[in-house]
N, C-alpha and C. Protein backbone atom coordinates (compact mmCIF):
# COMPACT_ATOMS: atom_id res chain seq x y z
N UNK A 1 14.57 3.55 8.27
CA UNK A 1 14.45 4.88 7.72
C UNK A 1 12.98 5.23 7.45
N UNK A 2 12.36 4.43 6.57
CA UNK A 2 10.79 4.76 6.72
C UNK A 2 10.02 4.85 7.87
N UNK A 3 10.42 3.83 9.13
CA UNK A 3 9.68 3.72 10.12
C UNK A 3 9.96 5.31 10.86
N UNK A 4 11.48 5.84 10.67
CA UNK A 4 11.97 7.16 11.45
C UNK A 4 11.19 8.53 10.10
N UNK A 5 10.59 8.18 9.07
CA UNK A 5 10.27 8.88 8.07
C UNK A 5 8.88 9.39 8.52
N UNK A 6 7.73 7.38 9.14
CA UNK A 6 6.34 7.92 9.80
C UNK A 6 6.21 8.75 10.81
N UNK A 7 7.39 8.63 11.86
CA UNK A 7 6.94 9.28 13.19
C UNK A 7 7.24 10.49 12.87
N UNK A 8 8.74 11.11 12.05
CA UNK A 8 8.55 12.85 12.11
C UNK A 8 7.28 13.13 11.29
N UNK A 9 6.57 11.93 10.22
CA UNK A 9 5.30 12.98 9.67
C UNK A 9 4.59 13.18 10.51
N UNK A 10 4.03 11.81 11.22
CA UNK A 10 3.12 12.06 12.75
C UNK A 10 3.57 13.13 13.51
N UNK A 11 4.93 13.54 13.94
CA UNK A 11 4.92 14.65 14.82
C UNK A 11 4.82 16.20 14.24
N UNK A 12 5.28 16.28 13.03
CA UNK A 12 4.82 17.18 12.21
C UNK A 12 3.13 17.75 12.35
N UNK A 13 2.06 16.46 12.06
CA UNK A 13 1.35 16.35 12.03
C UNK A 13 0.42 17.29 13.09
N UNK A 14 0.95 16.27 14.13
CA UNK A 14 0.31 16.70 15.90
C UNK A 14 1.02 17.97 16.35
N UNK A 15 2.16 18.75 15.99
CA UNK A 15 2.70 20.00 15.98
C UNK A 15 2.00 20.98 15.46
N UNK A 16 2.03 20.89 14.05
CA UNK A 16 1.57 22.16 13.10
C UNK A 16 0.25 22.34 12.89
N UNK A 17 -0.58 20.75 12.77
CA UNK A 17 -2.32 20.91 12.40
C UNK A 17 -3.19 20.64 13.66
N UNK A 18 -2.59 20.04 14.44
CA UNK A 18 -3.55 19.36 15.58
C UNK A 18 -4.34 20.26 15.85
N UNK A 19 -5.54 20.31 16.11
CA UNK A 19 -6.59 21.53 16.78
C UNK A 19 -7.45 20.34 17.42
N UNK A 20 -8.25 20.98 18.72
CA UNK A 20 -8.94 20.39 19.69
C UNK A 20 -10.60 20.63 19.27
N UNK A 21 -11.83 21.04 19.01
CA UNK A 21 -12.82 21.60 19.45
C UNK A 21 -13.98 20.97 20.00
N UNK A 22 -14.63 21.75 21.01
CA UNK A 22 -15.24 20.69 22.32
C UNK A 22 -16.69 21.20 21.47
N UNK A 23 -17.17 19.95 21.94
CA UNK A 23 -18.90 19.71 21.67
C UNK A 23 -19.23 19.81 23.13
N UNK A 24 -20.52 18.99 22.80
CA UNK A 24 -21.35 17.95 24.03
C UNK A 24 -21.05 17.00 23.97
N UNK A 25 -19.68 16.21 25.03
CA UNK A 25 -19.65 15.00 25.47
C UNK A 25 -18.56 14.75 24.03
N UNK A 26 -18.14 15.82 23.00
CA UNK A 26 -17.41 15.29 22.03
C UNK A 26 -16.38 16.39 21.47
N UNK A 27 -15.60 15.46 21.27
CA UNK A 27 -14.23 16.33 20.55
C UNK A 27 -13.77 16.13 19.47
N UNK A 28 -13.26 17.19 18.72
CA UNK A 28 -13.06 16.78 17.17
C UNK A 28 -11.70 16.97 17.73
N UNK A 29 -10.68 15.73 16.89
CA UNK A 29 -9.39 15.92 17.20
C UNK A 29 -9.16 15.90 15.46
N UNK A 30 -8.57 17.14 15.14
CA UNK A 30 -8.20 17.00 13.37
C UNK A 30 -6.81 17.17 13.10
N UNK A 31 -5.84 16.19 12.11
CA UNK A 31 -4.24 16.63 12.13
C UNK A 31 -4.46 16.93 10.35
N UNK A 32 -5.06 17.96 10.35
CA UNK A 32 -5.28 18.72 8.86
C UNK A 32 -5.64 20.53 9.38
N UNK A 33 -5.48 21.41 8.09
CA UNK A 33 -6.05 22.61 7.89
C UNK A 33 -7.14 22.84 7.33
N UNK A 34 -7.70 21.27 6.21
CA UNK A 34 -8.76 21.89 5.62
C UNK A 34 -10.27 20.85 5.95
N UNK A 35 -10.30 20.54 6.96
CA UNK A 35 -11.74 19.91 7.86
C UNK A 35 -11.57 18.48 6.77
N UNK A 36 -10.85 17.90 6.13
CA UNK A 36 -11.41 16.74 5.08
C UNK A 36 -11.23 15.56 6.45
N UNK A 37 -11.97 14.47 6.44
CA UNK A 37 -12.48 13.77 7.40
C UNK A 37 -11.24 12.21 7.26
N UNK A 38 -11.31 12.05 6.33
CA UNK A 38 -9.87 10.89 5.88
C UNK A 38 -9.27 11.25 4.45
N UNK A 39 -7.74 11.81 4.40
CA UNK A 39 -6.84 11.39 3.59
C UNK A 39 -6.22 10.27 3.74
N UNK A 40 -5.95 9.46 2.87
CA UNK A 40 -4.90 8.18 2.97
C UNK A 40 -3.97 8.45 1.84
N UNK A 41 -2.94 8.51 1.47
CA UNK A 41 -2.19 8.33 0.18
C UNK A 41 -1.17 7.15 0.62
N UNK A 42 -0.97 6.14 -0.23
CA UNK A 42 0.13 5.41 0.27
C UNK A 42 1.21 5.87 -0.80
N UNK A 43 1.22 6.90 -1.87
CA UNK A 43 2.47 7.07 -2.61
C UNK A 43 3.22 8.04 -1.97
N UNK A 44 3.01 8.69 -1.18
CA UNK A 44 3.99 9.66 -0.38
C UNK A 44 3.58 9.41 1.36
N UNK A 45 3.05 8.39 1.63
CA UNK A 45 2.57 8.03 3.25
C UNK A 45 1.80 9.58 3.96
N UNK A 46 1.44 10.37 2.92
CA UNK A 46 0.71 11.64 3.69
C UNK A 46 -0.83 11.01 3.99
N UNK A 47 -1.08 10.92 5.24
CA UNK A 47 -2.09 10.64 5.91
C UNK A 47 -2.92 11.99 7.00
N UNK A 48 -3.88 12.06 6.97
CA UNK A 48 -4.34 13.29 7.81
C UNK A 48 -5.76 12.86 8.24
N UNK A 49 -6.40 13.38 9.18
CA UNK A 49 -7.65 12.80 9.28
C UNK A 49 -8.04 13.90 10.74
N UNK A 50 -9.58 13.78 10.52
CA UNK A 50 -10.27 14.02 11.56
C UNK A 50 -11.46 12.97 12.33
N UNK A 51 -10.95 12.94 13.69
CA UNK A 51 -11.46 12.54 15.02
C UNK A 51 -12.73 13.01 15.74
N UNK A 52 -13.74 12.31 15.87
CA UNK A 52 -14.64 12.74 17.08
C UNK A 52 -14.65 11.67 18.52
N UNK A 53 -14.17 12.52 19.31
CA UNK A 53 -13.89 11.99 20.44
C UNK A 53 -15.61 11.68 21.25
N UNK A 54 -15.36 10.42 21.99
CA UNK A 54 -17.00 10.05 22.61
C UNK A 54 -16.21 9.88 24.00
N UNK A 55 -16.62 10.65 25.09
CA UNK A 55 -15.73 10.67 26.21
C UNK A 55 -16.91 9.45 26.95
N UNK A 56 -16.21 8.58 27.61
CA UNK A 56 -16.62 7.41 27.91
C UNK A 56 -17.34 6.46 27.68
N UNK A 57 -17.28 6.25 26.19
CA UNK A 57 -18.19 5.35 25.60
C UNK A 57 -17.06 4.05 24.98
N UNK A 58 -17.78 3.29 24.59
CA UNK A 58 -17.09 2.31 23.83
C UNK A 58 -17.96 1.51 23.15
N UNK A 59 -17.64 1.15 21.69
CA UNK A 59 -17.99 0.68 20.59
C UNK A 59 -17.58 -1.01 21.06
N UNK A 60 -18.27 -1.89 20.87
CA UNK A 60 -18.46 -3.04 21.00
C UNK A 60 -19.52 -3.68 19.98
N UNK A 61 -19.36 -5.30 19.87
CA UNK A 61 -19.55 -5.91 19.14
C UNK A 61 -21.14 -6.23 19.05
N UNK A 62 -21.66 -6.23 18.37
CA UNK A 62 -23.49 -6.35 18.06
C UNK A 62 -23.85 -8.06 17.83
N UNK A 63 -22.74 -8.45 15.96
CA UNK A 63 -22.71 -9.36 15.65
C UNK A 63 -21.68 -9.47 14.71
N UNK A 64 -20.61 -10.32 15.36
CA UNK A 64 -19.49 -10.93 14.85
C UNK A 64 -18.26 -9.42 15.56
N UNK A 65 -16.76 -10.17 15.11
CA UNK A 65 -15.73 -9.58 15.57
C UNK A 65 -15.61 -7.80 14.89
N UNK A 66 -14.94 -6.70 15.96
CA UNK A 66 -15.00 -5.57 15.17
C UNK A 66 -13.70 -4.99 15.24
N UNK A 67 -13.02 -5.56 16.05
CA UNK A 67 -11.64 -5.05 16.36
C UNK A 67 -10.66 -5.95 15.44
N UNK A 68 -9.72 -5.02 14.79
CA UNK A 68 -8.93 -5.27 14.23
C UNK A 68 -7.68 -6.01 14.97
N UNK A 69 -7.11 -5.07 15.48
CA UNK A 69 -6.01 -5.17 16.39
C UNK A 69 -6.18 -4.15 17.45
N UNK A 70 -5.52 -4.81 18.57
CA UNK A 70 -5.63 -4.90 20.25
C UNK A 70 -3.80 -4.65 20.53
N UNK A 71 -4.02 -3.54 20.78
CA UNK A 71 -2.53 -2.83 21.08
C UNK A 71 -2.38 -2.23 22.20
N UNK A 72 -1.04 -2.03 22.53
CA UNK A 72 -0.75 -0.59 23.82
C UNK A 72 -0.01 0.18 22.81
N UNK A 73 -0.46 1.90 23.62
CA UNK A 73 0.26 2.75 23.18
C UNK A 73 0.38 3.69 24.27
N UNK A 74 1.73 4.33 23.82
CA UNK A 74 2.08 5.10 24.95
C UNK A 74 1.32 6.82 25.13
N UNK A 75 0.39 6.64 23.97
CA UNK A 75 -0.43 8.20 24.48
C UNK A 75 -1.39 7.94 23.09
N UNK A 76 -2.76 8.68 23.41
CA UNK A 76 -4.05 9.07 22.55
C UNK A 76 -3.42 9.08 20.67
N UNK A 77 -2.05 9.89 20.59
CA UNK A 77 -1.77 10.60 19.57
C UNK A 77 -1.29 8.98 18.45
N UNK A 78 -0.79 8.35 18.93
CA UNK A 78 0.18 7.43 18.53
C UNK A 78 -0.81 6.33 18.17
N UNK A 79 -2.48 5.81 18.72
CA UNK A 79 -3.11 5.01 18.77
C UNK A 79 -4.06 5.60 17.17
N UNK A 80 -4.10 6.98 17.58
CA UNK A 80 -5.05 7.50 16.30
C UNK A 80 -4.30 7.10 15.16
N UNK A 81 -2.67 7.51 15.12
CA UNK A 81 -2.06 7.54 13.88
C UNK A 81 -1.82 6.15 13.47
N UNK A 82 -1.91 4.88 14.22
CA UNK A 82 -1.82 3.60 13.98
C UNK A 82 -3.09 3.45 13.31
N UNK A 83 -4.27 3.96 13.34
CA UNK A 83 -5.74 3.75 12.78
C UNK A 83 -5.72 4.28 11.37
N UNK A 84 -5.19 5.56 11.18
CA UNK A 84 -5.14 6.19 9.85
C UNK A 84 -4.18 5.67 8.84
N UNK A 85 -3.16 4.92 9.61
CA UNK A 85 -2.25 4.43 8.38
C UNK A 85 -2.63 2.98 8.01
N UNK A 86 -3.63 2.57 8.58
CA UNK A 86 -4.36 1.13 8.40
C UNK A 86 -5.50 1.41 8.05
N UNK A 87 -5.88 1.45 6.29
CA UNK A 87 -7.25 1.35 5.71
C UNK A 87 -8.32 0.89 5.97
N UNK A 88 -8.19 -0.33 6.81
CA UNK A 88 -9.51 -1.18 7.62
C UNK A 88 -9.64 -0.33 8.67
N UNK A 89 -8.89 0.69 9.23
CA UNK A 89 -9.44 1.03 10.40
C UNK A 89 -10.35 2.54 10.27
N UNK A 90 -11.55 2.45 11.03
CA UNK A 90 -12.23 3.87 10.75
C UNK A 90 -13.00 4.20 12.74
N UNK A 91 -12.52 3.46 13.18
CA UNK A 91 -12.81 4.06 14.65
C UNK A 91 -11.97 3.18 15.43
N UNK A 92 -12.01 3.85 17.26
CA UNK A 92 -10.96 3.15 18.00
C UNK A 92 -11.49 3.06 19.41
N UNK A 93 -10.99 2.33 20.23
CA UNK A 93 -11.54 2.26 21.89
C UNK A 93 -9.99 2.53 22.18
N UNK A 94 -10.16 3.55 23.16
CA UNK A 94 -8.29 3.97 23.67
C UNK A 94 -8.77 3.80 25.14
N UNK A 95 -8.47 3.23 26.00
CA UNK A 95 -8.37 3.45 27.46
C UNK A 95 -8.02 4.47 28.07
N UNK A 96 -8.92 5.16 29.36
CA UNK A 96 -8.39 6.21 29.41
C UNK A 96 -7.23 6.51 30.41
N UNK A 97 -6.89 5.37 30.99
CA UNK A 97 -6.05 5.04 31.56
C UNK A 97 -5.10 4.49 31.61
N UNK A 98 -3.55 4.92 31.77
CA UNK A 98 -2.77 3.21 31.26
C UNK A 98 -2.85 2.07 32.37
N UNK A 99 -2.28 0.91 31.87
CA UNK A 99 -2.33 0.14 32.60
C UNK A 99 -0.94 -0.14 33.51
N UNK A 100 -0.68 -1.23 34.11
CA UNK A 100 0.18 -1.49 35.00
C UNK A 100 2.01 -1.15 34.36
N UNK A 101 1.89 -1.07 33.05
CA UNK A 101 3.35 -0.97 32.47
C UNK A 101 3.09 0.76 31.38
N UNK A 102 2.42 1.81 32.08
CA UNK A 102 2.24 2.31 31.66
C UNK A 102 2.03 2.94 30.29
N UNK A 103 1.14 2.01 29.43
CA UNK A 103 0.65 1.78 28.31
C UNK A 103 -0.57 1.83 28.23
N UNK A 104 -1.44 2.57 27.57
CA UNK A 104 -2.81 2.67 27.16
C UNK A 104 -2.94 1.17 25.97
N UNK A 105 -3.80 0.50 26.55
CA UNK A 105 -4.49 -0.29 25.66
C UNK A 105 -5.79 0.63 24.32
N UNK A 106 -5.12 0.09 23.54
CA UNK A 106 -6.21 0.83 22.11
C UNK A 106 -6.30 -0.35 21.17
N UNK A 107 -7.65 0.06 20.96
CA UNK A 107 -8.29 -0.86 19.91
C UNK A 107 -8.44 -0.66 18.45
N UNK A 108 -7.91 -0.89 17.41
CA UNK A 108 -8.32 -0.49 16.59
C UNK A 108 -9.76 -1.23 15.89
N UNK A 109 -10.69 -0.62 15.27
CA UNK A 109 -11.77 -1.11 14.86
C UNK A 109 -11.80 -0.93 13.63
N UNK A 110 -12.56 -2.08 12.64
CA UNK A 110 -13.25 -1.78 11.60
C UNK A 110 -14.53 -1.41 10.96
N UNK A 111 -15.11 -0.68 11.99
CA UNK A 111 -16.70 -0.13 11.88
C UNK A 111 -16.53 1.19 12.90
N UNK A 112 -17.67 1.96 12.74
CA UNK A 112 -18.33 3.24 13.61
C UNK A 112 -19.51 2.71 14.35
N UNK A 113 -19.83 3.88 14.75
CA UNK A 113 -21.51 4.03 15.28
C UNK A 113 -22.10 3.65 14.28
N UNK A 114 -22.11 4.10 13.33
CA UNK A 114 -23.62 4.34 12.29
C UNK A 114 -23.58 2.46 11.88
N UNK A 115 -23.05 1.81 11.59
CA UNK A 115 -22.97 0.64 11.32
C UNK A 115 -23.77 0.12 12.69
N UNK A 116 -24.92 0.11 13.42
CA UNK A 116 -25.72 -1.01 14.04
C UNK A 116 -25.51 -2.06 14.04
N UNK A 117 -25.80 -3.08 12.92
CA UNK A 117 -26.05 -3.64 12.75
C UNK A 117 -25.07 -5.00 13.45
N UNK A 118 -23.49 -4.25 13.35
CA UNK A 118 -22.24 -4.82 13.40
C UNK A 118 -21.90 -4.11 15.05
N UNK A 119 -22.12 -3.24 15.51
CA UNK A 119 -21.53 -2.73 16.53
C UNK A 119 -22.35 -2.10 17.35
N UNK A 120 -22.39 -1.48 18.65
CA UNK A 120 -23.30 -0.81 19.22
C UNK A 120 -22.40 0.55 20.26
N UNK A 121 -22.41 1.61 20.76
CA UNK A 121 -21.60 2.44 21.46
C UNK A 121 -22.44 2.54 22.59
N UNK A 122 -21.57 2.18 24.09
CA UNK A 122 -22.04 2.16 25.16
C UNK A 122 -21.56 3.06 26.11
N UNK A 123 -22.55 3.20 27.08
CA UNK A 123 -21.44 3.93 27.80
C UNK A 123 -19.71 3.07 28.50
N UNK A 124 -18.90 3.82 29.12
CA UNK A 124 -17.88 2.85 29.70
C UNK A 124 -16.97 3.90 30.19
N UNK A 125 -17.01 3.64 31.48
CA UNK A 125 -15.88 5.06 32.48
C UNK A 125 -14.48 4.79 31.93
N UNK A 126 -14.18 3.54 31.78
CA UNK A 126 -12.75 3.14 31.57
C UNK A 126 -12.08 3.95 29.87
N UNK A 127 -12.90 3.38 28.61
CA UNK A 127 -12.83 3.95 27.65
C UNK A 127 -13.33 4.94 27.07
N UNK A 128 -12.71 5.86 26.29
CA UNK A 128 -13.16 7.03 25.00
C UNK A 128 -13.23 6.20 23.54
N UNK A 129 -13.79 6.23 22.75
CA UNK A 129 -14.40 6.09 21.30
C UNK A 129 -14.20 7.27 21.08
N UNK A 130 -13.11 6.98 19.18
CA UNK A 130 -12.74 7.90 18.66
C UNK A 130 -13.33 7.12 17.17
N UNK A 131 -13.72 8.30 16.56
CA UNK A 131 -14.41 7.98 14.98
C UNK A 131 -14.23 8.77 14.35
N UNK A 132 -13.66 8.66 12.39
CA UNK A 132 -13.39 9.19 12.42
C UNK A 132 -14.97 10.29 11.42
N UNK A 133 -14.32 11.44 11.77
CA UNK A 133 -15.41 12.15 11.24
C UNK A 133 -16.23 11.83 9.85
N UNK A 134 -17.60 12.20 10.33
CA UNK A 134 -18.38 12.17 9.36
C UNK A 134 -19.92 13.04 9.30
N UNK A 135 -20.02 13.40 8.17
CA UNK A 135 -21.47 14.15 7.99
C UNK A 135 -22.81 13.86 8.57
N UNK A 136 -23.05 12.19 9.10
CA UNK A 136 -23.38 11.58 9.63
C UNK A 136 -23.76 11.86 10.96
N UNK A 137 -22.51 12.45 11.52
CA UNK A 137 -22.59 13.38 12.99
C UNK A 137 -23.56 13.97 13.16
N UNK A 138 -23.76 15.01 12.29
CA UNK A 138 -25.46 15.73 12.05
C UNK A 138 -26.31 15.70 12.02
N UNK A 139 -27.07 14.24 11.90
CA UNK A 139 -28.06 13.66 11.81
C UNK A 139 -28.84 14.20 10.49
N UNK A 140 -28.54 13.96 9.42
CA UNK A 140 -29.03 14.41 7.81
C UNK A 140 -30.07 13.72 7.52
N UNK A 141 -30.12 12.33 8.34
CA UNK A 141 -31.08 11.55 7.87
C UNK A 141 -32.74 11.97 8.28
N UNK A 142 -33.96 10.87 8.05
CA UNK A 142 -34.84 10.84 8.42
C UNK A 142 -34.97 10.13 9.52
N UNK A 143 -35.67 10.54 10.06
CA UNK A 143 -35.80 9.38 11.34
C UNK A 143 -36.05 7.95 11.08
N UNK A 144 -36.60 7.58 10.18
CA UNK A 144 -36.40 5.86 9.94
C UNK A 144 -35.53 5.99 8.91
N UNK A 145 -34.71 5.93 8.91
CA UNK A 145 -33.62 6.22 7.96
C UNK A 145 -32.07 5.92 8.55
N UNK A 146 -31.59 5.33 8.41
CA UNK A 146 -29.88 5.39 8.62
C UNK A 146 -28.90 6.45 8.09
N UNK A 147 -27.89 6.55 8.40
CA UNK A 147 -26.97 7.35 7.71
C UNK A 147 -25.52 6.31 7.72
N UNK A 148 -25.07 6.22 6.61
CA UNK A 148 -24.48 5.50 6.23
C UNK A 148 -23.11 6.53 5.75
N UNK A 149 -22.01 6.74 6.37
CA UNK A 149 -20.76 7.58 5.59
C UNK A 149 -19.85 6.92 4.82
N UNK A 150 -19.73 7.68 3.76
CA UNK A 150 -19.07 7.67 2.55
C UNK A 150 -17.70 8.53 2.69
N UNK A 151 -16.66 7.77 3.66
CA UNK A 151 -15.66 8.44 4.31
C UNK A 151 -14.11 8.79 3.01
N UNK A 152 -14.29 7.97 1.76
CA UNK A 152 -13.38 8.22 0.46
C UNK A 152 -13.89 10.05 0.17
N UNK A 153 -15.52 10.10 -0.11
CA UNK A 153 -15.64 11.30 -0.40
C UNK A 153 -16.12 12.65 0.16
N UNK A 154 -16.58 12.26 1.40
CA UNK A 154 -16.98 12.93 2.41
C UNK A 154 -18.10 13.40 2.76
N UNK A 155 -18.91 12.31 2.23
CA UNK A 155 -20.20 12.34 2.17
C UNK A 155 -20.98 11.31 3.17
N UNK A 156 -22.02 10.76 2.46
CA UNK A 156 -23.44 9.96 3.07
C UNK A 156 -24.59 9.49 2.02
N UNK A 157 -24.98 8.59 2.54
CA UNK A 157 -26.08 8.04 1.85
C UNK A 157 -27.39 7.87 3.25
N UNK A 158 -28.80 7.80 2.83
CA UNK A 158 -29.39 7.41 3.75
C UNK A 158 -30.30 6.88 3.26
N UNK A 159 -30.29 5.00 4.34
CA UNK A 159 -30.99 3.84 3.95
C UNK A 159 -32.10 3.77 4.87
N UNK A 160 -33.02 2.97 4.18
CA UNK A 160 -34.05 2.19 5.25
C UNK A 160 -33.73 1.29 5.64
C-alpha cells in the first residue's frame, strides 16, 4: 500500500507540476509550483524537487567512491524520484540510452559539481547529469572562491 501510495504521488507529481525549461546545454526539470530546489518530508512522504539537466556529461569520481546506488530504470522520471526520496542523494548519471533489456542504467550520487574536490563533470555522449538545483548555478561566487550549496535552505556559502 505505501509502495502503491509513492508511485500515484510520483505520478501526480510528473502530471500536475512537471515543467521543462531549456538553457545552454541545460534543463531545469522541476516537480513543484514554487521554484524551491529540495523538499523532503518523511511525515507525509511529500517530496518535490528541482533538476538541472547537463546533456552529455557525467559526474565521476575525483577521490574516493560517489555513487550511491547503481540501478536500472525504466525512464528519466522514475530514476529522479528514486534520488529525492533518498536523502544522501543530491545528483545522478541516467544513461541516455537503455540497455539490452530495455532499462536505463542510473546512478544515484552523493555529491554535485560544486564539490571538486570529491567529483569532477565530464563530458560523455552515453550519459546526462542531473543536479539538483542550486544558486550555485549562477556563479555568485568570486573567482577564487567556491560555491558551496546549502540545498536544506536554498542558499550558498562561498569558500577559499
Amino acid at each position: 500500500m505505501k509502495v502503491l501510495f509513492h508511485l500515484l504521488s510520483l505520478w501526480l507529481f510528473v502530471f500536475l507540476f512537471a515543467s521543462l525549461s531549456k538553457g545552454k546545454n541545460t534543463d531545469i526539470i522541476s516537480f513543484n509550483a514554487n521554484k524551491s530546489s529540495i523538499i523532503r518530508n518523511t511525515v507525509n512522504s511529500l517530496d518535490i524537487a528541482s533538476f538541472a539537466k547537463y546533456q552529455s556529461k557525467y559526474l565521476g569520481p575525483n577521490n574516493g567512491p560517489v555513487v550511491l546506488i547503481k540501478k536500472q530504470v525504466g525512464h528519466e522520471m522514475q530514476c529522479i524520484a528514486d534520488c529525492v526520496a533518498d536523502f544522501k542523494c543530491i545528483s545522478i548519471n541516467l544513461a541516455k540510452l537503455p540497455n539490452s533489456d530495455g532499462k536505463f542504467p542510473c546512478e544515484l550520487l552523493k555529491t554535485d559539481k560544486f564539490d571538486t574536490n570529491t567529483a569532477s563533470l565530464t563530458d560523455n555522449v552515453n550519459f546526462n547529469h542531473l543536479s539538483i538545483w542550486s544558486k550555485c548555478m549562477s556563479t555568485p561566487c568570486n573567482q577564487n572562491e567556491a560555491c558551496v550549496p546549502l540545498y536544506a535552505n536554498q542558499s550558498y556559502t562561498c569558500q577559499q
